[in-house]
PDB file of N, CA and C in Angstrom:
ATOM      1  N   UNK A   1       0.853  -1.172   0.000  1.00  0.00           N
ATOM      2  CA  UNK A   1       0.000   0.000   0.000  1.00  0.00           C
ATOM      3  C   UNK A   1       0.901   1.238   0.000  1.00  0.00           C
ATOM      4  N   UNK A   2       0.325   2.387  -0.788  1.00  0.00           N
ATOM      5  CA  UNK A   2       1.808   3.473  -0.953  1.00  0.00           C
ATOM      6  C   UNK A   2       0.299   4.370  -0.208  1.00  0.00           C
ATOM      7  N   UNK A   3       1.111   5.011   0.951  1.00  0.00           N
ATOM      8  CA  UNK A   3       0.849   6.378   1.310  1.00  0.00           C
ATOM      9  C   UNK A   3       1.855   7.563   1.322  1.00  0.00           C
ATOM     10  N   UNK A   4       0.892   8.794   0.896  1.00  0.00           N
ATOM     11  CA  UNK A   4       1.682   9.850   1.164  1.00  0.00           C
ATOM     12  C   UNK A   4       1.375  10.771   2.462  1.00  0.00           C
ATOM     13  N   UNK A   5       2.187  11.297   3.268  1.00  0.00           N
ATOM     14  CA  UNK A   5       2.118  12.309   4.431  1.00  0.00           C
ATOM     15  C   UNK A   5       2.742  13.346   3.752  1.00  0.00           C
ATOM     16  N   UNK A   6       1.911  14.432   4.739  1.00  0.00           N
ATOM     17  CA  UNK A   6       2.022  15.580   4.757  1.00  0.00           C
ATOM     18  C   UNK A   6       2.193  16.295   6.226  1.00  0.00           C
ATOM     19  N   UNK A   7       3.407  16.708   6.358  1.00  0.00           N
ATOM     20  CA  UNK A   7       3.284  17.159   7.616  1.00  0.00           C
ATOM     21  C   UNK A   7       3.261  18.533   7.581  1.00  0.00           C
ATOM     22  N   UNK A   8       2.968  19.064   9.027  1.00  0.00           N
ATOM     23  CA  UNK A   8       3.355  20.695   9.200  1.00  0.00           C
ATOM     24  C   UNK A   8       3.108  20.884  10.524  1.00  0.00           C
ATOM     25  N   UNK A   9       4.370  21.435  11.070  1.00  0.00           N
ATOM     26  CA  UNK A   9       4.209  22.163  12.030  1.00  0.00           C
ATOM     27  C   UNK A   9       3.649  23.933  12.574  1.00  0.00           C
ATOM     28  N   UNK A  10       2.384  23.711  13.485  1.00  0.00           N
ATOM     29  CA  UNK A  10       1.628  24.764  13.556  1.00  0.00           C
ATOM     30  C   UNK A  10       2.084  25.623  15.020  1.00  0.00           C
ATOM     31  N   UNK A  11       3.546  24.981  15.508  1.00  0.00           N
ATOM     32  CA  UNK A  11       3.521  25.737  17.186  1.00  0.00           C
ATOM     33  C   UNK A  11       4.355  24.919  17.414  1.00  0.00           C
ATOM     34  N   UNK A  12       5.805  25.864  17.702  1.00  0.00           N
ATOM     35  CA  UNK A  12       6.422  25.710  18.632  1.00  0.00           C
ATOM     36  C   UNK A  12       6.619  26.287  20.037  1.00  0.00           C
ATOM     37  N   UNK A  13       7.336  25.439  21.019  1.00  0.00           N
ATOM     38  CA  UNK A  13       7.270  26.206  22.482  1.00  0.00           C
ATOM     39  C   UNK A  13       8.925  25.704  22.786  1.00  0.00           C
ATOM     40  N   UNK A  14       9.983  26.732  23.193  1.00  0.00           N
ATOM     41  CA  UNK A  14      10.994  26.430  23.473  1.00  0.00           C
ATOM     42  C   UNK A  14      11.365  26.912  25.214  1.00  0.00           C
ATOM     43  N   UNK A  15      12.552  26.532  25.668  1.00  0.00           N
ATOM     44  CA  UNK A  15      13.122  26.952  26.869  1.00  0.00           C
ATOM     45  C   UNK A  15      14.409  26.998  27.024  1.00  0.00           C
ATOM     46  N   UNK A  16      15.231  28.460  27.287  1.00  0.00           N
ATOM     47  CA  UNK A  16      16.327  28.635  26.697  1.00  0.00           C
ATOM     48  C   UNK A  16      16.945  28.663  25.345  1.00  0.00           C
ATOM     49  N   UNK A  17      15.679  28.928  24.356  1.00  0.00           N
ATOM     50  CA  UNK A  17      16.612  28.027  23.014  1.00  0.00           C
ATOM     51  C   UNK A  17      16.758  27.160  22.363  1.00  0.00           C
ATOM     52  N   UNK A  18      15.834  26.075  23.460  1.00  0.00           N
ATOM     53  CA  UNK A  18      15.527  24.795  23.199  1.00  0.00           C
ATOM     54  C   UNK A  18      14.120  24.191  22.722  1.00  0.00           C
ATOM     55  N   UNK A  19      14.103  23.939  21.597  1.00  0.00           N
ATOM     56  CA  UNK A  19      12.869  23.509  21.316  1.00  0.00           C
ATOM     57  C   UNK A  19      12.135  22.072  22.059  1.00  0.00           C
ATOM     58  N   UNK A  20      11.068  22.312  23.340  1.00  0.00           N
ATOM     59  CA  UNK A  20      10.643  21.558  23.763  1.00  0.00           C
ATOM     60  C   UNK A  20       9.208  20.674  23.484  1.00  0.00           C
ATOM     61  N   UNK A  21       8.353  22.009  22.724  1.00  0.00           N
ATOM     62  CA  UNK A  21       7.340  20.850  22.240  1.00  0.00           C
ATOM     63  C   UNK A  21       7.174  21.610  20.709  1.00  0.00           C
ATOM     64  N   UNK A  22       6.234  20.741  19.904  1.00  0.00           N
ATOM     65  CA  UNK A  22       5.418  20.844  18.939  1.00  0.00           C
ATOM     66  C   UNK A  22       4.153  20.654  18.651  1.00  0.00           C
ATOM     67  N   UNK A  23       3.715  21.476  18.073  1.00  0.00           N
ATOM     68  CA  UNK A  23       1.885  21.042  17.755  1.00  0.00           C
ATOM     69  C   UNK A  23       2.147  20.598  16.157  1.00  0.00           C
ATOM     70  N   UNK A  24       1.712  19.502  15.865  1.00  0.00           N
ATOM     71  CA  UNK A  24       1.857  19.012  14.358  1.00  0.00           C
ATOM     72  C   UNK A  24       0.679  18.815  13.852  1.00  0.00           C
ATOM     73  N   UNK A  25       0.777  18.747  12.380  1.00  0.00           N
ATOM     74  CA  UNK A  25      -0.766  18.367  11.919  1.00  0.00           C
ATOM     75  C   UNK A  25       0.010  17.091  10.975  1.00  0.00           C
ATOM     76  N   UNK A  26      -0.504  16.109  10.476  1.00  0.00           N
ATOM     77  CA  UNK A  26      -0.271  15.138   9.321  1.00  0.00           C
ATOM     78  C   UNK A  26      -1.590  14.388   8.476  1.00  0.00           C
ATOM     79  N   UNK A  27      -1.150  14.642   7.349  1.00  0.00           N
ATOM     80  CA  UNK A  27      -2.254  13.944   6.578  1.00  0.00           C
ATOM     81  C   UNK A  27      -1.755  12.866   6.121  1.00  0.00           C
ATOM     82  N   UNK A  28      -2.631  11.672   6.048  1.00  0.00           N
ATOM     83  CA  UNK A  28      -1.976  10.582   5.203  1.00  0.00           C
ATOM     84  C   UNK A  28      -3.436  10.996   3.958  1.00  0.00           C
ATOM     85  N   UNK A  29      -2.539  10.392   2.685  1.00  0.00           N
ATOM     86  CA  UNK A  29      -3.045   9.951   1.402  1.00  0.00           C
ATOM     87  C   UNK A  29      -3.295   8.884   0.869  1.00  0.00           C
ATOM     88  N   UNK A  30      -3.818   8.386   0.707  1.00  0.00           N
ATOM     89  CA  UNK A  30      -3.964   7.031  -0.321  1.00  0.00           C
ATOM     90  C   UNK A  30      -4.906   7.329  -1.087  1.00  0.00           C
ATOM     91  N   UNK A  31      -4.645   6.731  -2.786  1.00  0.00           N
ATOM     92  CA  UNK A  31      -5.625   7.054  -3.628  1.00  0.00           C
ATOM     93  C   UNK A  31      -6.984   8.172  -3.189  1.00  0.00           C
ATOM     94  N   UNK A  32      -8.237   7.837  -3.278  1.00  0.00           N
ATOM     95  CA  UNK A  32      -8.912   8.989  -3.104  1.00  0.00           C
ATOM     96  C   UNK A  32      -9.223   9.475  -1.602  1.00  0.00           C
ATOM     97  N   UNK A  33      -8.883   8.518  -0.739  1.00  0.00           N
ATOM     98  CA  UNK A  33      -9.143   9.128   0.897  1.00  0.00           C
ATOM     99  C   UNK A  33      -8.005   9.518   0.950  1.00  0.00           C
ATOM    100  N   UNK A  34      -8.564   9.903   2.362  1.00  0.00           N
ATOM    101  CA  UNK A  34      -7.154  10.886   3.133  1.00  0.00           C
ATOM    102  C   UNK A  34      -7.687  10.530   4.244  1.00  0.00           C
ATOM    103  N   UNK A  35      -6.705  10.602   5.309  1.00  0.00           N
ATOM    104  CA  UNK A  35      -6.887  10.702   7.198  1.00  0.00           C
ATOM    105  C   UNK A  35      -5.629  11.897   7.779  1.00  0.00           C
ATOM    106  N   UNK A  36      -6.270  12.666   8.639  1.00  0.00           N
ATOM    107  CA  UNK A  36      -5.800  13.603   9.115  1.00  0.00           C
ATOM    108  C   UNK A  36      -5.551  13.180  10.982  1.00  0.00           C
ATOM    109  N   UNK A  37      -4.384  14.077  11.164  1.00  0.00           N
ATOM    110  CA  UNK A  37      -4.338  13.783  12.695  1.00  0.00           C
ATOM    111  C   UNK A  37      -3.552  15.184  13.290  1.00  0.00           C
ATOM    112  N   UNK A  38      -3.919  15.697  14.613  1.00  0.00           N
ATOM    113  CA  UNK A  38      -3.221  17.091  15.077  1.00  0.00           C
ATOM    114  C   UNK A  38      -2.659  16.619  16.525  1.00  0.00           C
ATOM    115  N   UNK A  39      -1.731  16.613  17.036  1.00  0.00           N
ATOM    116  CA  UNK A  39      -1.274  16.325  18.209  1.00  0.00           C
ATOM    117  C   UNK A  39       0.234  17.088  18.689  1.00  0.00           C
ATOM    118  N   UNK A  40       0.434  17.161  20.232  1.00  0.00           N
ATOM    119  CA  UNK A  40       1.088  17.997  20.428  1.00  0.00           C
ATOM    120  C   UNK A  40       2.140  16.793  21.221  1.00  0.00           C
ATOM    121  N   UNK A  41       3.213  17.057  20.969  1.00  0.00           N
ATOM    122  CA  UNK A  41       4.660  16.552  20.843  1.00  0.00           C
ATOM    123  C   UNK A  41       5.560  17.173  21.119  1.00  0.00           C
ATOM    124  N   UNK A  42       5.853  16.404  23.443  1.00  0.00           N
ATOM    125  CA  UNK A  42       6.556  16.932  24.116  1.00  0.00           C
ATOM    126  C   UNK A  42       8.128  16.246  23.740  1.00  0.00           C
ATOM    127  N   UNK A  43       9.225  16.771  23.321  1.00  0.00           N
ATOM    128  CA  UNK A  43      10.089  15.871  23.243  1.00  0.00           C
ATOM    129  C   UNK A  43      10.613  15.554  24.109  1.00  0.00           C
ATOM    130  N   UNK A  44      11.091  14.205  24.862  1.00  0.00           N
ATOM    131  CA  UNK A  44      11.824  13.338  25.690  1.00  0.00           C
ATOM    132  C   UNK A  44      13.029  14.053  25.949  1.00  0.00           C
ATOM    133  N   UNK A  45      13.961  14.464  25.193  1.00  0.00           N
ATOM    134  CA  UNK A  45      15.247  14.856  25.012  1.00  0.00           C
ATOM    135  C   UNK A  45      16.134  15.887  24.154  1.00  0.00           C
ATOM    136  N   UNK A  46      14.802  16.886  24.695  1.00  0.00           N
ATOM    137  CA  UNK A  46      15.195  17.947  23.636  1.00  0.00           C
ATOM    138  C   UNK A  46      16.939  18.390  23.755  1.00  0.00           C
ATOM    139  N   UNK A  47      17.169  18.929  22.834  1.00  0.00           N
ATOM    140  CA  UNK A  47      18.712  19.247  22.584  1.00  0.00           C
ATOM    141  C   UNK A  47      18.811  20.232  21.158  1.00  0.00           C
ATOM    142  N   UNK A  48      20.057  21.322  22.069  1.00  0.00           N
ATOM    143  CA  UNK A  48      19.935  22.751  21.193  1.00  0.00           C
ATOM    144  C   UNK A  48      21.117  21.816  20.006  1.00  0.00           C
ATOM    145  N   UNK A  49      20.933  21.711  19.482  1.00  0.00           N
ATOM    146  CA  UNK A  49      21.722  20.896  18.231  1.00  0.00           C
ATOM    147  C   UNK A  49      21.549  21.525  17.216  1.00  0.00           C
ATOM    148  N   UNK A  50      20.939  22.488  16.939  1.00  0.00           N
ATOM    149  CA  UNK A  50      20.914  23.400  15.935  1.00  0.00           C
ATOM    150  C   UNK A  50      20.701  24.935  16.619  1.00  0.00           C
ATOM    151  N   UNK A  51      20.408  26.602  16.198  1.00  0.00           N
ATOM    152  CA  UNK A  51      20.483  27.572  16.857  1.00  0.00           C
ATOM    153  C   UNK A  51      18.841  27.830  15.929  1.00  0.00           C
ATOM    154  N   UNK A  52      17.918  28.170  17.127  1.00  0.00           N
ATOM    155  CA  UNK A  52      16.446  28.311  16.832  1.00  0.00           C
ATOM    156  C   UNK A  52      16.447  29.023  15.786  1.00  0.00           C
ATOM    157  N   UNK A  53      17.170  30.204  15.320  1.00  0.00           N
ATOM    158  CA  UNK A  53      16.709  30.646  14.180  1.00  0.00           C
ATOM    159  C   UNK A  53      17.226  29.925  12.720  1.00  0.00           C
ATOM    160  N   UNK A  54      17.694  28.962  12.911  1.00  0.00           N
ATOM    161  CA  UNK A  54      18.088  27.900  12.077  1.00  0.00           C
ATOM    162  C   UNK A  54      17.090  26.742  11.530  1.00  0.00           C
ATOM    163  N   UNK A  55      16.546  26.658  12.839  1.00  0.00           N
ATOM    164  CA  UNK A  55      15.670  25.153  13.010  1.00  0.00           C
ATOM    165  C   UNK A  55      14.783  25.448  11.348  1.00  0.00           C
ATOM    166  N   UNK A  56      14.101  24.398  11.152  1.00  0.00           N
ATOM    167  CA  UNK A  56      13.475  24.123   9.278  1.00  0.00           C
ATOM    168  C   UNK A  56      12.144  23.496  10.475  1.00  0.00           C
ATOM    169  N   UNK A  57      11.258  24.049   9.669  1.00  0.00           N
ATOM    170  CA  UNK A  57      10.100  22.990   9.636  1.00  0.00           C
ATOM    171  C   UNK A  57      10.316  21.371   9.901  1.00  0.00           C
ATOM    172  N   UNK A  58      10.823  20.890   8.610  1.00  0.00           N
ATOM    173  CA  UNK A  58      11.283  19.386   8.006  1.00  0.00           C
ATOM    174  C   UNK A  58      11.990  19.248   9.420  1.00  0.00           C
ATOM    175  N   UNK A  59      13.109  20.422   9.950  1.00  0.00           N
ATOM    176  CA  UNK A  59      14.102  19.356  10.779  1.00  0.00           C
ATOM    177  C   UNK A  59      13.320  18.631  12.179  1.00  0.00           C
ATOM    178  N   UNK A  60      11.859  19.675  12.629  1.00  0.00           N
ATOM    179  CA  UNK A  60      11.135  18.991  13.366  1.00  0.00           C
ATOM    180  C   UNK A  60      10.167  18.099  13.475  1.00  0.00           C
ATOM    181  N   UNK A  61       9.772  17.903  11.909  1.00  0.00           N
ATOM    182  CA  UNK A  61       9.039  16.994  11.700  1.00  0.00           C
ATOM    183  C   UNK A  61       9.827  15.714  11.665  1.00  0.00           C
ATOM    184  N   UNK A  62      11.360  15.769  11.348  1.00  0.00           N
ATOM    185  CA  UNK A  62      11.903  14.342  11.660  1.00  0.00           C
ATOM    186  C   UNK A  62      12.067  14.392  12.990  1.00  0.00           C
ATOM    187  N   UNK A  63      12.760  15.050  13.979  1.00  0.00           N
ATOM    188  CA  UNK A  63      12.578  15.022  15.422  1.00  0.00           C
ATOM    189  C   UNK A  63      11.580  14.385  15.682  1.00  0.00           C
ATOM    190  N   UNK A  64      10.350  14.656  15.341  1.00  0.00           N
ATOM    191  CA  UNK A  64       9.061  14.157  15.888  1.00  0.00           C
ATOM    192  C   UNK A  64       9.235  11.960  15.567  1.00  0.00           C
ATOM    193  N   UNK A  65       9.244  12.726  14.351  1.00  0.00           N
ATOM    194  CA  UNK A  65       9.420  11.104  13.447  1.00  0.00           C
ATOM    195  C   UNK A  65      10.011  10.196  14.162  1.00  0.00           C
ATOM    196  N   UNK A  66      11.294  10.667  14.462  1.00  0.00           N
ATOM    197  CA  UNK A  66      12.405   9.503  15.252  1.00  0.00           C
ATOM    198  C   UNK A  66      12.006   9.830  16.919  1.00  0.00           C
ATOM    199  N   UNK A  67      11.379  10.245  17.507  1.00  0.00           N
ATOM    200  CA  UNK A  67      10.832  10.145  18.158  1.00  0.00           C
ATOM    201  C   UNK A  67       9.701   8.912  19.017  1.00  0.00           C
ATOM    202  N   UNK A  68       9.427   8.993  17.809  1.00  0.00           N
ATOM    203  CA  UNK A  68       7.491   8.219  17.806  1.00  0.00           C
ATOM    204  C   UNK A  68       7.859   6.829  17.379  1.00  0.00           C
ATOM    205  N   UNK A  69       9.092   6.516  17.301  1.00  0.00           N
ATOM    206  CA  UNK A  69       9.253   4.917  16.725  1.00  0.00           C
ATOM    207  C   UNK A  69       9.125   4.422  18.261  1.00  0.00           C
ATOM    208  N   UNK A  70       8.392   2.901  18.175  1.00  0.00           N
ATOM    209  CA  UNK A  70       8.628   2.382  19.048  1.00  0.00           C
ATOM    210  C   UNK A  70       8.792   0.879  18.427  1.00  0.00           C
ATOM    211  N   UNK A  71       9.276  -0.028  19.139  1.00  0.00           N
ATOM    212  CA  UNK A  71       9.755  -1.177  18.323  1.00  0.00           C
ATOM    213  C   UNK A  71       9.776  -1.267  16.806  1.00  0.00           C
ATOM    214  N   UNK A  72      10.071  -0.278  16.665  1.00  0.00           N
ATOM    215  CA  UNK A  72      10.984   0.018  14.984  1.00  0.00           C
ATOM    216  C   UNK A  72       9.466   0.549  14.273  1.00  0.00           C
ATOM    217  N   UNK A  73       8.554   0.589  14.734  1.00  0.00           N
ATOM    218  CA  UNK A  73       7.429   0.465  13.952  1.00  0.00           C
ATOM    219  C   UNK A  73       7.174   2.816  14.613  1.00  0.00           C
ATOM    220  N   UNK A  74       6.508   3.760  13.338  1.00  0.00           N
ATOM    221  CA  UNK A  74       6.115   4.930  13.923  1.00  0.00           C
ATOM    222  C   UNK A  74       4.734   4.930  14.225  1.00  0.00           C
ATOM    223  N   UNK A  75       4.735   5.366  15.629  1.00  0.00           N
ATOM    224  CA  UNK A  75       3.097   5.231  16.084  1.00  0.00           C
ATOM    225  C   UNK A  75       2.199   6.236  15.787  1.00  0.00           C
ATOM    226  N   UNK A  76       2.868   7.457  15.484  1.00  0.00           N
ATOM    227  CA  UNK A  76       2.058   8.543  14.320  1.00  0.00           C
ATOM    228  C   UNK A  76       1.307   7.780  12.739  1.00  0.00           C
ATOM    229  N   UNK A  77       2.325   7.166  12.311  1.00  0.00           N
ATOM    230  CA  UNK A  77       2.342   6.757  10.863  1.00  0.00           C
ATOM    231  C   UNK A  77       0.983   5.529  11.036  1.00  0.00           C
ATOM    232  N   UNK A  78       1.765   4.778  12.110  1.00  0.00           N
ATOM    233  CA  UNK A  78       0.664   3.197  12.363  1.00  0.00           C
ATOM    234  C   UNK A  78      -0.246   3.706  12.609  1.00  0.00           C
ATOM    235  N   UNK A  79      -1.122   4.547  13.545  1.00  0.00           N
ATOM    236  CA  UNK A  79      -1.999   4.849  13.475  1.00  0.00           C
ATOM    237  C   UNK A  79      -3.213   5.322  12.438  1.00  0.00           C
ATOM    238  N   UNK A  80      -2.293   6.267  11.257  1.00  0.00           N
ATOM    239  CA  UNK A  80      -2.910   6.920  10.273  1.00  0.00           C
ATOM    240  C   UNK A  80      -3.547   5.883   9.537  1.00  0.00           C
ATOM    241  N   UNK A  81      -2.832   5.024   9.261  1.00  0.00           N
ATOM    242  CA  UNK A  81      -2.990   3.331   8.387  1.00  0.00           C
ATOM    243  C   UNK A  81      -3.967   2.911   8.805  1.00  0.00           C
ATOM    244  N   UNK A  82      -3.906   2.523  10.487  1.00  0.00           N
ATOM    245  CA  UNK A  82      -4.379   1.683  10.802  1.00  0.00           C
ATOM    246  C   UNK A  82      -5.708   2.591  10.341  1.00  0.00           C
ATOM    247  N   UNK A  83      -6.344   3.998  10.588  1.00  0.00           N
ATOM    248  CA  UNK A  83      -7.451   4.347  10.241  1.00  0.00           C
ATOM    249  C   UNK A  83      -8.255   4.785   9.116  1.00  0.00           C
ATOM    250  N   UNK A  84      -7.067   4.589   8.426  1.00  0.00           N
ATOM    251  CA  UNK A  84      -7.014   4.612   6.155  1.00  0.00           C
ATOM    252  C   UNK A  84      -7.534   3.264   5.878  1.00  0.00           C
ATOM    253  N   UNK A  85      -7.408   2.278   6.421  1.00  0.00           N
ATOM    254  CA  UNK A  85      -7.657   0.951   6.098  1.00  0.00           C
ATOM    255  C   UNK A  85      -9.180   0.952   6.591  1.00  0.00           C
ATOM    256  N   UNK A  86      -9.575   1.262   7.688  1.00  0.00           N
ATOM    257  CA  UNK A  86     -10.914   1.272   8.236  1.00  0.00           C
ATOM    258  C   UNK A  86     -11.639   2.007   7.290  1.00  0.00           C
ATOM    259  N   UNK A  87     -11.402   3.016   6.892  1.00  0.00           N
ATOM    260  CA  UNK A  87     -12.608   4.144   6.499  1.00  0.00           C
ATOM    261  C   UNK A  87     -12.156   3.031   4.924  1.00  0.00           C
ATOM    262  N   UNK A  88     -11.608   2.308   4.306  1.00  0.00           N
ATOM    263  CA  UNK A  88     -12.131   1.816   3.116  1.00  0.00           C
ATOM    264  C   UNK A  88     -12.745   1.039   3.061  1.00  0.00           C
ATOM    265  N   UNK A  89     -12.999   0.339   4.200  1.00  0.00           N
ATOM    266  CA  UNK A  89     -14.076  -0.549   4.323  1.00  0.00           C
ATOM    267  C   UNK A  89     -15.282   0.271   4.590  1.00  0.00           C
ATOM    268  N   UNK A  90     -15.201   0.957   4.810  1.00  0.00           N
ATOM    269  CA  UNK A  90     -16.806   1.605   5.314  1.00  0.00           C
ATOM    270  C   UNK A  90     -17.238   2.704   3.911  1.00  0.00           C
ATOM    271  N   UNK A  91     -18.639   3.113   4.333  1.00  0.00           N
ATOM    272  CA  UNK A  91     -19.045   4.437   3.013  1.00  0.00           C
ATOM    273  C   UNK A  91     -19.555   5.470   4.163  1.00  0.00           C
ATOM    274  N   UNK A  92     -19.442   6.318   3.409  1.00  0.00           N
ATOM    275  CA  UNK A  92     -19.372   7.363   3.929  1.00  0.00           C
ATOM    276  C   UNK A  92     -21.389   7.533   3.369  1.00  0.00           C
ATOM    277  N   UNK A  93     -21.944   8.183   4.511  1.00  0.00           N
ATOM    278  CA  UNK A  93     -23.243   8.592   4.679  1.00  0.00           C
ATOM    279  C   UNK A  93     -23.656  10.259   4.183  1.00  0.00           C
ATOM    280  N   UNK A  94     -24.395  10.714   4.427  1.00  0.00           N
ATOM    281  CA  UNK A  94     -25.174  12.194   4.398  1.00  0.00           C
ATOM    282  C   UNK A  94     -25.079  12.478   6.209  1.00  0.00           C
ATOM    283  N   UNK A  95     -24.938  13.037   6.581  1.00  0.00           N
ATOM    284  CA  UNK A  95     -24.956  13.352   8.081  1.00  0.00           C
ATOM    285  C   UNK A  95     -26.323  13.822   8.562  1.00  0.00           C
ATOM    286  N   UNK A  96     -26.793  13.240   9.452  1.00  0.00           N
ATOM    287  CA  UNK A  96     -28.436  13.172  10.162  1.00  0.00           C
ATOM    288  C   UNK A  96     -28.963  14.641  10.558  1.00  0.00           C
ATOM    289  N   UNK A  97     -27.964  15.569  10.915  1.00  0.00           N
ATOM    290  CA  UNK A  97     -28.255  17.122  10.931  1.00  0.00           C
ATOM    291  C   UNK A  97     -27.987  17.961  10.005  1.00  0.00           C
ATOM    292  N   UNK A  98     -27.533  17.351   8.642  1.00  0.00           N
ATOM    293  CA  UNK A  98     -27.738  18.246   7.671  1.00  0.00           C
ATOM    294  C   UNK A  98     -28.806  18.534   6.869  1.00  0.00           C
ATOM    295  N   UNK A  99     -29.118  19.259   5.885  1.00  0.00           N
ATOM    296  CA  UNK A  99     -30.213  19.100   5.146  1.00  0.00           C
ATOM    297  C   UNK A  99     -30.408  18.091   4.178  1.00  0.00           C
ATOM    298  N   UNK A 100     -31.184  17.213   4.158  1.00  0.00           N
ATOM    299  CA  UNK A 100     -31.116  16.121   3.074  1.00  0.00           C
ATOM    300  C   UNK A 100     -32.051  16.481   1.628  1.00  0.00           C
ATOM    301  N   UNK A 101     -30.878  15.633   1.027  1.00  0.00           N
ATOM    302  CA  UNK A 101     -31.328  16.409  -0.476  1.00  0.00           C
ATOM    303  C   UNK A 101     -32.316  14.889  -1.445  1.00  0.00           C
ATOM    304  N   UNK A 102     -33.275  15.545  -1.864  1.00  0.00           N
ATOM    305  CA  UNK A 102     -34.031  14.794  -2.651  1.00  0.00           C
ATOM    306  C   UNK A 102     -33.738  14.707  -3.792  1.00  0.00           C
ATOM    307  N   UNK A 103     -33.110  13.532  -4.457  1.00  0.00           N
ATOM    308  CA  UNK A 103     -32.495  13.303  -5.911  1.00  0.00           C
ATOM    309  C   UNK A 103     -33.592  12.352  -6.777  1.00  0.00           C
ATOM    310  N   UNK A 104     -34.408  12.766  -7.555  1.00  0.00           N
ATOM    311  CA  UNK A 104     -35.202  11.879  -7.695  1.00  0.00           C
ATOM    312  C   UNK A 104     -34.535  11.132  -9.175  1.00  0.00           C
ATOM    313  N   UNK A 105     -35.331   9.850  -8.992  1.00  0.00           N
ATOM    314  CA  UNK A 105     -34.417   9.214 -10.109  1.00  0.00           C
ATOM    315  C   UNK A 105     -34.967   9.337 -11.630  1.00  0.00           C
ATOM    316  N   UNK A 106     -34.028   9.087 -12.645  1.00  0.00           N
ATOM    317  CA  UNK A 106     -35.061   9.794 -14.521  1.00  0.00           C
ATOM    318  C   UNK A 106     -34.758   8.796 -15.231  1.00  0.00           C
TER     319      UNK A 106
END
């Protein structure tokens, strides 16, 4: 199965210099769905390894990345899957509080 992500970071919070958390957003892709996820990401071990006005987007979205592995497997990524795979089994409805539309058939 090929997915694509999209990440972006919407908020950082540092101390001293140090970038300690992130608010991320990620989309996964597959053919015509998509699954979205927003979560905030305290790092374990932050470290000034670069000078904040340096830091890239990308360089915290891999921070995050190598982060979130746990037995080799990313629990950001596994998750997205695991809920890309669900919604293709299912169809998607009209929602019960919207207005429903009368399509008559010709």
């Amino acid at each position: 199965m090929s997915y694509t992500y999209t990440w972006k970071i919407l908020e950082l919070s540092a101390e001293n210099d140090v970038i300690i958390h992130a608010k991320y957003h990620v989309t996964l892709k597959n053919e015509d769905k998509s699954v979205e996820t927003e979560g905030n990401w305290y790092f374990t071990n932050p470290q000034n390894i670069v000078a904040l006005n340096e830091v890239t987007e990308q360089m915290v979205c891999d921070w995050i990345e190598k982060e979130a592995v746990k037995d080799g497997i990313s629990l950001i990524k596994f998750r997205l899957e695991e809920q890309a795979n669900l919604l293709k089994k299912s169809n998607s409805i009209v929602l019960p509080w919207q207005p429903q539309v009368f399509t008559p058939n010709t």
